[in-house]
PDB file of N, CA and C in Angstrom:
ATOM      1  N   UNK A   1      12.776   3.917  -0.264  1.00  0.00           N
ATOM      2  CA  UNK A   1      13.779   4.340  -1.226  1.00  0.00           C
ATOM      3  C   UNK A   1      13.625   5.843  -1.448  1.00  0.00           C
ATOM      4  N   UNK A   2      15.049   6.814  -1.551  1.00  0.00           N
ATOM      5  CA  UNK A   2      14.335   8.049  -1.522  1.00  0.00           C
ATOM      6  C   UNK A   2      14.389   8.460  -3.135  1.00  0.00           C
ATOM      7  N   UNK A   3      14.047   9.386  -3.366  1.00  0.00           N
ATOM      8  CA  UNK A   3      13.203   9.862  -4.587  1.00  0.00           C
ATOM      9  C   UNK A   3      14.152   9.857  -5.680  1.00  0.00           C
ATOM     10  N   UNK A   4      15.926  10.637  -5.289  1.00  0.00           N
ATOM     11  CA  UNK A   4      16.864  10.772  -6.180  1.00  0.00           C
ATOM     12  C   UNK A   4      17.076   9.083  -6.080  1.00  0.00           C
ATOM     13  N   UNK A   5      17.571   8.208  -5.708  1.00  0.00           N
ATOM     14  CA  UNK A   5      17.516   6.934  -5.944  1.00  0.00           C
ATOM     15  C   UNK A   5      16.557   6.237  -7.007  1.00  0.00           C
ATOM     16  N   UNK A   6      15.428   6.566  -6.865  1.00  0.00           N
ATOM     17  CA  UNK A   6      14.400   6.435  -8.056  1.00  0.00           C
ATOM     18  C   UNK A   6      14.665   6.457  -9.215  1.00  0.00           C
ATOM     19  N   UNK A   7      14.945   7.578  -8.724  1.00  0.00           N
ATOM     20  CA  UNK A   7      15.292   8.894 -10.430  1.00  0.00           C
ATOM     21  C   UNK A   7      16.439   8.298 -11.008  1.00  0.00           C
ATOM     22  N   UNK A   8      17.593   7.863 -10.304  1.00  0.00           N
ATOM     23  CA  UNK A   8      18.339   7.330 -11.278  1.00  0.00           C
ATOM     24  C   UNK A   8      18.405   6.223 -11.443  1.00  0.00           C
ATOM     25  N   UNK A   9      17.763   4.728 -10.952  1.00  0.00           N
ATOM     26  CA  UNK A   9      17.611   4.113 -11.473  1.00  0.00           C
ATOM     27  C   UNK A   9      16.409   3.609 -12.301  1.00  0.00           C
ATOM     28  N   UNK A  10      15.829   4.892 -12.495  1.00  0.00           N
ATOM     29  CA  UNK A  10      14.849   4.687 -13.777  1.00  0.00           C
ATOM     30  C   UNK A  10      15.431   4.944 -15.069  1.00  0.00           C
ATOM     31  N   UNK A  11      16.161   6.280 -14.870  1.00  0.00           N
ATOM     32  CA  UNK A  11      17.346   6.766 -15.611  1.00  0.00           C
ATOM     33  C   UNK A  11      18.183   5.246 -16.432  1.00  0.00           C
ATOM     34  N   UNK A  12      18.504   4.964 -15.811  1.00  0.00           N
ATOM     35  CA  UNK A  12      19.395   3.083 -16.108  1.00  0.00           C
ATOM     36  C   UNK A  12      18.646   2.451 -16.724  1.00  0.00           C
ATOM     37  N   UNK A  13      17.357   2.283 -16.043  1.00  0.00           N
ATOM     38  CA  UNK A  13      16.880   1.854 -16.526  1.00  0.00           C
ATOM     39  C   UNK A  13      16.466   1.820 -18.294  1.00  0.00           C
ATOM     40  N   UNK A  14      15.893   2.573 -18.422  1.00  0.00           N
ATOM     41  CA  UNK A  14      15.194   3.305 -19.687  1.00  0.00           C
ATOM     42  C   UNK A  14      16.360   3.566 -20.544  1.00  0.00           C
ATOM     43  N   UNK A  15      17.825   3.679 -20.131  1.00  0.00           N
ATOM     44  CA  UNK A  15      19.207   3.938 -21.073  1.00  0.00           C
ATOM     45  C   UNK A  15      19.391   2.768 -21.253  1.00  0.00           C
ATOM     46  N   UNK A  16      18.899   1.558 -20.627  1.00  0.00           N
ATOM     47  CA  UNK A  16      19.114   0.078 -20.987  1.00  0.00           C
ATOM     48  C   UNK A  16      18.312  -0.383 -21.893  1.00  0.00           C
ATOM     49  N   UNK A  17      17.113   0.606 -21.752  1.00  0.00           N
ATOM     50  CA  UNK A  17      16.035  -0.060 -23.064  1.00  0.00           C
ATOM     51  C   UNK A  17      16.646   0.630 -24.675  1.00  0.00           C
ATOM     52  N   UNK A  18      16.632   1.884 -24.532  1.00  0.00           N
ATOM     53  CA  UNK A  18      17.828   2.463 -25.519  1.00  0.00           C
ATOM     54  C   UNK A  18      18.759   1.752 -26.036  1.00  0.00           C
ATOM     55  N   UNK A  19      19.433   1.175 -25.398  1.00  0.00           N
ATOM     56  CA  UNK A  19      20.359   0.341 -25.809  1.00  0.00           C
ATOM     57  C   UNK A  19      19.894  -0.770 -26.815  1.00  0.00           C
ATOM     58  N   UNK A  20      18.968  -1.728 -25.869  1.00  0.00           N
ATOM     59  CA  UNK A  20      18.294  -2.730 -26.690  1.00  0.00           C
ATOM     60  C   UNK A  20      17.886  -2.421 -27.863  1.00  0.00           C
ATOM     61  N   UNK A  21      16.871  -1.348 -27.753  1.00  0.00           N
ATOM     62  CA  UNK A  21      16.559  -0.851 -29.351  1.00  0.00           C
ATOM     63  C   UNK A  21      17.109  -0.527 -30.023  1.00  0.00           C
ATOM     64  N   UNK A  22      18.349   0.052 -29.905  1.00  0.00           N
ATOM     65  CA  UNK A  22      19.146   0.196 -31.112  1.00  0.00           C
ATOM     66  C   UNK A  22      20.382  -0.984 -31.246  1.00  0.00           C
ATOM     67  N   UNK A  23      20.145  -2.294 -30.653  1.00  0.00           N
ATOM     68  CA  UNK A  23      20.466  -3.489 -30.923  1.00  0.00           C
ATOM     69  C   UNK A  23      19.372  -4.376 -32.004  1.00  0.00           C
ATOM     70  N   UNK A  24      17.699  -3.767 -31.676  1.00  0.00           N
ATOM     71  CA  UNK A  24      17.102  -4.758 -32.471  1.00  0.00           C
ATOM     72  C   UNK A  24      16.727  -4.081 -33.559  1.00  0.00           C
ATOM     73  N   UNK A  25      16.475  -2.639 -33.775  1.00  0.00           N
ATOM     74  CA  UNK A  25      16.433  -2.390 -35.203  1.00  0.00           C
ATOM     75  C   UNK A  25      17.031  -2.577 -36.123  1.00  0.00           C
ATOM     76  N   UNK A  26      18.487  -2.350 -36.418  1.00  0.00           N
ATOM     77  CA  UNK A  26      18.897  -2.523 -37.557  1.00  0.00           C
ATOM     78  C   UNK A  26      18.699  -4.187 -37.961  1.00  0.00           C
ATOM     79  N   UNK A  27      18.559  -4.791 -36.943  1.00  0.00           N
ATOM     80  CA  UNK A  27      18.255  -6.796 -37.325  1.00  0.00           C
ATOM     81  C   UNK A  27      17.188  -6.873 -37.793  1.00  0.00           C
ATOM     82  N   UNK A  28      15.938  -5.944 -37.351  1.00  0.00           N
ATOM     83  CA  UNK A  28      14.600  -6.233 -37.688  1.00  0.00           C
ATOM     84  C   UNK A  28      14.317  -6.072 -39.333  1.00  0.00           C
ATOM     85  N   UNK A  29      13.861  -7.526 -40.009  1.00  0.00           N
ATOM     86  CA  UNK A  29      13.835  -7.721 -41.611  1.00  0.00           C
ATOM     87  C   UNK A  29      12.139  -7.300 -41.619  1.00  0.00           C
ATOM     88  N   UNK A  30      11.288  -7.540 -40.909  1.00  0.00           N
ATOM     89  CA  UNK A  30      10.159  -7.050 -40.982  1.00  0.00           C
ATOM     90  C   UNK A  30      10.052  -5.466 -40.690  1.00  0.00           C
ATOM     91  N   UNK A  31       9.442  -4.216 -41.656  1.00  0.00           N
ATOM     92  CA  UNK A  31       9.225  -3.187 -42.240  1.00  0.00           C
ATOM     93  C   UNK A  31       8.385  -2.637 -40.886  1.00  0.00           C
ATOM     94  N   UNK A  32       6.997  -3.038 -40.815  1.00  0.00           N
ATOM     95  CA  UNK A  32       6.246  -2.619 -39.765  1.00  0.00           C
ATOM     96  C   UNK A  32       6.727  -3.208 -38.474  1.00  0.00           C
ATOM     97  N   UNK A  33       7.579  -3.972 -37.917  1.00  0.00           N
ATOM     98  CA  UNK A  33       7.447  -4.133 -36.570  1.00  0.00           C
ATOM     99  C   UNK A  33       8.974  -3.140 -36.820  1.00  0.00           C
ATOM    100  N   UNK A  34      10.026  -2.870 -37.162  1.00  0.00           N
ATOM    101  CA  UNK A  34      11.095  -1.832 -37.577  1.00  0.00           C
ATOM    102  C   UNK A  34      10.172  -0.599 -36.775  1.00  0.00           C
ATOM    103  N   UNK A  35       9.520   0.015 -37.787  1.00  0.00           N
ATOM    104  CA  UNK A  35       8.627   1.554 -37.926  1.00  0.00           C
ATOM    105  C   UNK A  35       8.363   1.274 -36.128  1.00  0.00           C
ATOM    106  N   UNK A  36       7.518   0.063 -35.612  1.00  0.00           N
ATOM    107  CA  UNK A  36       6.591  -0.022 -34.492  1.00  0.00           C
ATOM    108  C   UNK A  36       8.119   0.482 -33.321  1.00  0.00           C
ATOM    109  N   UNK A  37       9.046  -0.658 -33.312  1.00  0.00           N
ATOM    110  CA  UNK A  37      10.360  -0.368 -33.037  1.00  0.00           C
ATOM    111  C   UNK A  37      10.737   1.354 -32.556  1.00  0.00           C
ATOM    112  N   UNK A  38      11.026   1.807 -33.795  1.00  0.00           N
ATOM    113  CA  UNK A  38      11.592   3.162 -33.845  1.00  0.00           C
ATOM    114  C   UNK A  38      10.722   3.953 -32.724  1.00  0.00           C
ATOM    115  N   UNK A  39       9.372   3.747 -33.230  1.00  0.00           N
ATOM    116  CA  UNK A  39       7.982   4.510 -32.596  1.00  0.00           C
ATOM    117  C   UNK A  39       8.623   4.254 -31.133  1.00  0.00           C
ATOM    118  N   UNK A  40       8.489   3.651 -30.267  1.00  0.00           N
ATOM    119  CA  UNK A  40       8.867   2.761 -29.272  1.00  0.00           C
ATOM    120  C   UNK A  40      10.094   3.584 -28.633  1.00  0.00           C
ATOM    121  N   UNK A  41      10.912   3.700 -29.414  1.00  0.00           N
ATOM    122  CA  UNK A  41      11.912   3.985 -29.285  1.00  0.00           C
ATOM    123  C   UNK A  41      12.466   5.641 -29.011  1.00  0.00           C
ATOM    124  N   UNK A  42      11.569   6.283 -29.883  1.00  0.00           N
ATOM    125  CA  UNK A  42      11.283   7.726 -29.913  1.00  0.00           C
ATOM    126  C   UNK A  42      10.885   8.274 -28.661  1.00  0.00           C
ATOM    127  N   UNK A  43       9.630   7.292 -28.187  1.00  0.00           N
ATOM    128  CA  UNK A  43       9.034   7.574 -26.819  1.00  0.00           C
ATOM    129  C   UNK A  43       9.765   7.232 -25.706  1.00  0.00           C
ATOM    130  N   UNK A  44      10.580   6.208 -26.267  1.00  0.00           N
ATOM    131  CA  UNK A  44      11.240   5.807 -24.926  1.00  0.00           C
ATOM    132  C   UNK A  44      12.562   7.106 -24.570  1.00  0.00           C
ATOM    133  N   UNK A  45      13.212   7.925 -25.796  1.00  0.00           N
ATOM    134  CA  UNK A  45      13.725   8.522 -25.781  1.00  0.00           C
ATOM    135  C   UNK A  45      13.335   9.950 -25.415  1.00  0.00           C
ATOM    136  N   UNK A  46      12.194  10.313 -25.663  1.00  0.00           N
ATOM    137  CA  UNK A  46      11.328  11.969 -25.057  1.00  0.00           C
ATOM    138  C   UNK A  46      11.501  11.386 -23.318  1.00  0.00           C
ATOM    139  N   UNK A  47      10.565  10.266 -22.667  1.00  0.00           N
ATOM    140  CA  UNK A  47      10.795   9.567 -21.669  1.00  0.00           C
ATOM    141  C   UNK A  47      11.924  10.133 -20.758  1.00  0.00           C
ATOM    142  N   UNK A  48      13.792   9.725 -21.705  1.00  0.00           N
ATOM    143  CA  UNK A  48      14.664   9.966 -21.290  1.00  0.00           C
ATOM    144  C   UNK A  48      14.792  11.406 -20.940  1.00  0.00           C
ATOM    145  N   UNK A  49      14.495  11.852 -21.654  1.00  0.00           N
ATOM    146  CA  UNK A  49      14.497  13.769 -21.824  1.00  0.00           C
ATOM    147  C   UNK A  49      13.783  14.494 -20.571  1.00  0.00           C
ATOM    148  N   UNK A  50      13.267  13.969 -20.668  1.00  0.00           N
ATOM    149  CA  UNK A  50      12.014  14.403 -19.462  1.00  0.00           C
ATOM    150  C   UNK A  50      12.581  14.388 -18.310  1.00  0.00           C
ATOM    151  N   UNK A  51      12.846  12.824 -17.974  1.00  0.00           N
ATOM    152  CA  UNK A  51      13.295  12.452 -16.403  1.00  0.00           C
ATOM    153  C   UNK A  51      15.148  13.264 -16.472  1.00  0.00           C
ATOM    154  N   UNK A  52      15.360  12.936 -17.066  1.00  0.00           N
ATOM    155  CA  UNK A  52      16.603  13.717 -17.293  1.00  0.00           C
ATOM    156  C   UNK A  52      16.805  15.814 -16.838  1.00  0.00           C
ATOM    157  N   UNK A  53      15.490  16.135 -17.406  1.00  0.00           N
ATOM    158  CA  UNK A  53      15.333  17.546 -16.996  1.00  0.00           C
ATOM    159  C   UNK A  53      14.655  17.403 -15.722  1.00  0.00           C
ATOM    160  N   UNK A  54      13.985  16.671 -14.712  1.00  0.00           N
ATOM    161  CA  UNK A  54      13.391  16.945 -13.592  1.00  0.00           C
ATOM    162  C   UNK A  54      14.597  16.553 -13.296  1.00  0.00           C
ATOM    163  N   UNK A  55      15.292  15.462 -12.954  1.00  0.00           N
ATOM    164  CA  UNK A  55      16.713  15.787 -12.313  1.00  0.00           C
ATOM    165  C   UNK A  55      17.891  16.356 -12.420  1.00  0.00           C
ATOM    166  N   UNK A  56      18.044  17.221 -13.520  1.00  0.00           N
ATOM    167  CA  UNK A  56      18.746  18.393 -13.454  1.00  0.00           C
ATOM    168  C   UNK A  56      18.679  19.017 -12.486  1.00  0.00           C
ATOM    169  N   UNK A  57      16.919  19.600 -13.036  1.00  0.00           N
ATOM    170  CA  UNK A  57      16.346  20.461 -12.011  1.00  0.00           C
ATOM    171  C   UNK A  57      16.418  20.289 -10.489  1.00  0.00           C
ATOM    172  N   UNK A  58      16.257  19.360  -9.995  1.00  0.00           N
ATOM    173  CA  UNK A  58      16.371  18.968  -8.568  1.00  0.00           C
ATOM    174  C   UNK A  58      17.881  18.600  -8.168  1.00  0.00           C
ATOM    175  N   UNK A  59      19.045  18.326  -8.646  1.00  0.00           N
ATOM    176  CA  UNK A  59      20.437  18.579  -8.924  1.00  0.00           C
ATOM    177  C   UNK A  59      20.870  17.319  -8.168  1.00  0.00           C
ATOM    178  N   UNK A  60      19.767  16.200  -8.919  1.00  0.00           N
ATOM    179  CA  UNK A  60      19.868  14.737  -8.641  1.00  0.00           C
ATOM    180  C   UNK A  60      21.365  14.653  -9.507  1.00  0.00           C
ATOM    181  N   UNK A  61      21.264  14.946 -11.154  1.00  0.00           N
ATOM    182  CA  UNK A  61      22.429  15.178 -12.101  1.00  0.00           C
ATOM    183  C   UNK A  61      22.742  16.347 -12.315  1.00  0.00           C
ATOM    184  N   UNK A  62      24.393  15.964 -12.319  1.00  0.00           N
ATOM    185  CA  UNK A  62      24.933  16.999 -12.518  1.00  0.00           C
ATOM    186  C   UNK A  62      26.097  16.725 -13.605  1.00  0.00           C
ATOM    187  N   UNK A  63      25.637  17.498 -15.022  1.00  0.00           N
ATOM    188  CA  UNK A  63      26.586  16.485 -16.108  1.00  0.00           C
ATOM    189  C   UNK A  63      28.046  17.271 -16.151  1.00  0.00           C
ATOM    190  N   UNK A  64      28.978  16.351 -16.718  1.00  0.00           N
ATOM    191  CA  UNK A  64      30.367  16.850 -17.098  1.00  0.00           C
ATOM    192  C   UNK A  64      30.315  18.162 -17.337  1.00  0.00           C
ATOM    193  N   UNK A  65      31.155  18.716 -17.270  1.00  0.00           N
ATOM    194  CA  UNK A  65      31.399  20.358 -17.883  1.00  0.00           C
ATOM    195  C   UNK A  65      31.466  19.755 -19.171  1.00  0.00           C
ATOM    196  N   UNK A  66      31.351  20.575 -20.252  1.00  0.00           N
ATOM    197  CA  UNK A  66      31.303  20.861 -21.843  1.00  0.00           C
ATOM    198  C   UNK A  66      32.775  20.528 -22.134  1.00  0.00           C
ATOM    199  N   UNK A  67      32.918  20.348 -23.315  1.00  0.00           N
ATOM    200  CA  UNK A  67      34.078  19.611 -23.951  1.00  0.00           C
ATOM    201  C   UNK A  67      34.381  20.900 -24.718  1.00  0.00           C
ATOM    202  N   UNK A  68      35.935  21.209 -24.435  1.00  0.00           N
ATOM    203  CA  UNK A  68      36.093  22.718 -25.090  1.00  0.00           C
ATOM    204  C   UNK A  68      36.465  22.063 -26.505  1.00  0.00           C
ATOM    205  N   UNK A  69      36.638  23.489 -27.374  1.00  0.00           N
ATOM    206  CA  UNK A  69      36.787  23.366 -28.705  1.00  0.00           C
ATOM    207  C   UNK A  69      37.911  22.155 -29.191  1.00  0.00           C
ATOM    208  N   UNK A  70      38.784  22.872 -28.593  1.00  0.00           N
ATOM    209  CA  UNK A  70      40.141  21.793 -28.794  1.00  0.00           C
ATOM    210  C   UNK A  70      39.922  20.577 -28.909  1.00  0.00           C
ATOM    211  N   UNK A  71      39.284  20.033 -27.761  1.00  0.00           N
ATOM    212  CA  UNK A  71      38.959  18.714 -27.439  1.00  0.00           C
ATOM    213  C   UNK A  71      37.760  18.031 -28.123  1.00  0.00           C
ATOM    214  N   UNK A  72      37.017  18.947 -28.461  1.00  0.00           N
ATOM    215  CA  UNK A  72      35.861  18.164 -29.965  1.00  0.00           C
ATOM    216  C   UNK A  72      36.414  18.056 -31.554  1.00  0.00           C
ATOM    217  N   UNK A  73      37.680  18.844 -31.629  1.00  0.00           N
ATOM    218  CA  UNK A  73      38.575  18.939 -32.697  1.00  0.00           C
ATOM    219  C   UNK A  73      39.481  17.491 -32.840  1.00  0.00           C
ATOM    220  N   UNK A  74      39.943  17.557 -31.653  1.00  0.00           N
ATOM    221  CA  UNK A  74      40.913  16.433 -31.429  1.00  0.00           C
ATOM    222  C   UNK A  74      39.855  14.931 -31.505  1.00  0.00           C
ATOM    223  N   UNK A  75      38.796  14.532 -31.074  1.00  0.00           N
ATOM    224  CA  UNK A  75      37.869  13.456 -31.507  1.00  0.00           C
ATOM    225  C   UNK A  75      37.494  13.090 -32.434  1.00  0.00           C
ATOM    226  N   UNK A  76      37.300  14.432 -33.218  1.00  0.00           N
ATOM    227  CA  UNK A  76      37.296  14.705 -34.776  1.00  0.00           C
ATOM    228  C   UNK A  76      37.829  13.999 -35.814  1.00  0.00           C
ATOM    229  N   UNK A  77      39.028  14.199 -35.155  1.00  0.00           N
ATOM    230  CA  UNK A  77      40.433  14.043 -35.978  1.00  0.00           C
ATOM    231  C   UNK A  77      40.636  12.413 -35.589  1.00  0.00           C
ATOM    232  N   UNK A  78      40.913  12.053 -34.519  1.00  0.00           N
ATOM    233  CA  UNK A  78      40.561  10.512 -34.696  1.00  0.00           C
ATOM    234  C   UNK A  78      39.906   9.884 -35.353  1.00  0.00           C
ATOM    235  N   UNK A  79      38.548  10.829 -35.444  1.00  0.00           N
ATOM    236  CA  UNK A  79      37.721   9.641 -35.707  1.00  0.00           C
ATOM    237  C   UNK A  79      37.876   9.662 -37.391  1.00  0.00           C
ATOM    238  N   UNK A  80      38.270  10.922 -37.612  1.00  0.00           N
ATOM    239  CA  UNK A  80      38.418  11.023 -39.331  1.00  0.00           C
ATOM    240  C   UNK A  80      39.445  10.286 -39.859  1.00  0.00           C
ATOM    241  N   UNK A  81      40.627  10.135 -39.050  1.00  0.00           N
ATOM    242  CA  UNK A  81      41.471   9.313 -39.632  1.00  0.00           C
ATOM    243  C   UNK A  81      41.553   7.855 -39.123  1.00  0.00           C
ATOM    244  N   UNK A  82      40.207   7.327 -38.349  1.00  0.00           N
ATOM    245  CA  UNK A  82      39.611   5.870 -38.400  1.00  0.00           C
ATOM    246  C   UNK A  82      39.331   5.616 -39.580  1.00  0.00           C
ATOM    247  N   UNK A  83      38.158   6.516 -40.141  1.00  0.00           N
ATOM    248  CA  UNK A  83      37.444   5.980 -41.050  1.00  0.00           C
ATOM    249  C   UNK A  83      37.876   6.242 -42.318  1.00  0.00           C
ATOM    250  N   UNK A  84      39.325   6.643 -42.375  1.00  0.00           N
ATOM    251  CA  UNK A  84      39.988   7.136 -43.553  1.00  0.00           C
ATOM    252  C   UNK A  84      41.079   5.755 -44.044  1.00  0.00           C
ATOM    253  N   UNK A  85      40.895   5.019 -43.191  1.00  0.00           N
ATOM    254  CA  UNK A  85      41.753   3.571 -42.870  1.00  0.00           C
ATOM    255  C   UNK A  85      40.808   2.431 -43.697  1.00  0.00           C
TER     256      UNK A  85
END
């Protein structure tokens, strides 16, 4: 398997555990396994950060261009008049 193949499906990987965790925290009624959770979760997220900057760097990823002004205005505005409903 070659290396960028790796890289992104570890990438998947680890955005799948992300996911999960922020499926089981807000359910979790126990205080310390919550905290243990988050902890977990934090790391799993630096984790993301990490592998995320070595494949930048190696130009495994290559993310969207930036969302111009207009267009973070306009999301804005949806979303303000969602939650204004």
């Amino acid at each position: 398997m070659k290396e960028q193949a790796m890289v992104a499906d570890t990438l998947a990987g680890i955005n799948g555990e992300l996911v999960r965790f922020g499926e089981m925290i807000p359910q979790c009624e126990n205080k310390a396994l919550r905290q243990t959770l988050k902890q977990m979760r934090n790391q799993c997220e630096m984790s993301q950060e990490e592998l995320y900057e070595i494949a930048r760097s190696k130009q495994y990823y290559i993310p969207a261009a930036m969302a111009t002004e207009e267009e973070v205005m306009h999301v804005k505005n949806i979303l303000n008049s969602l939650s204004a409903k």
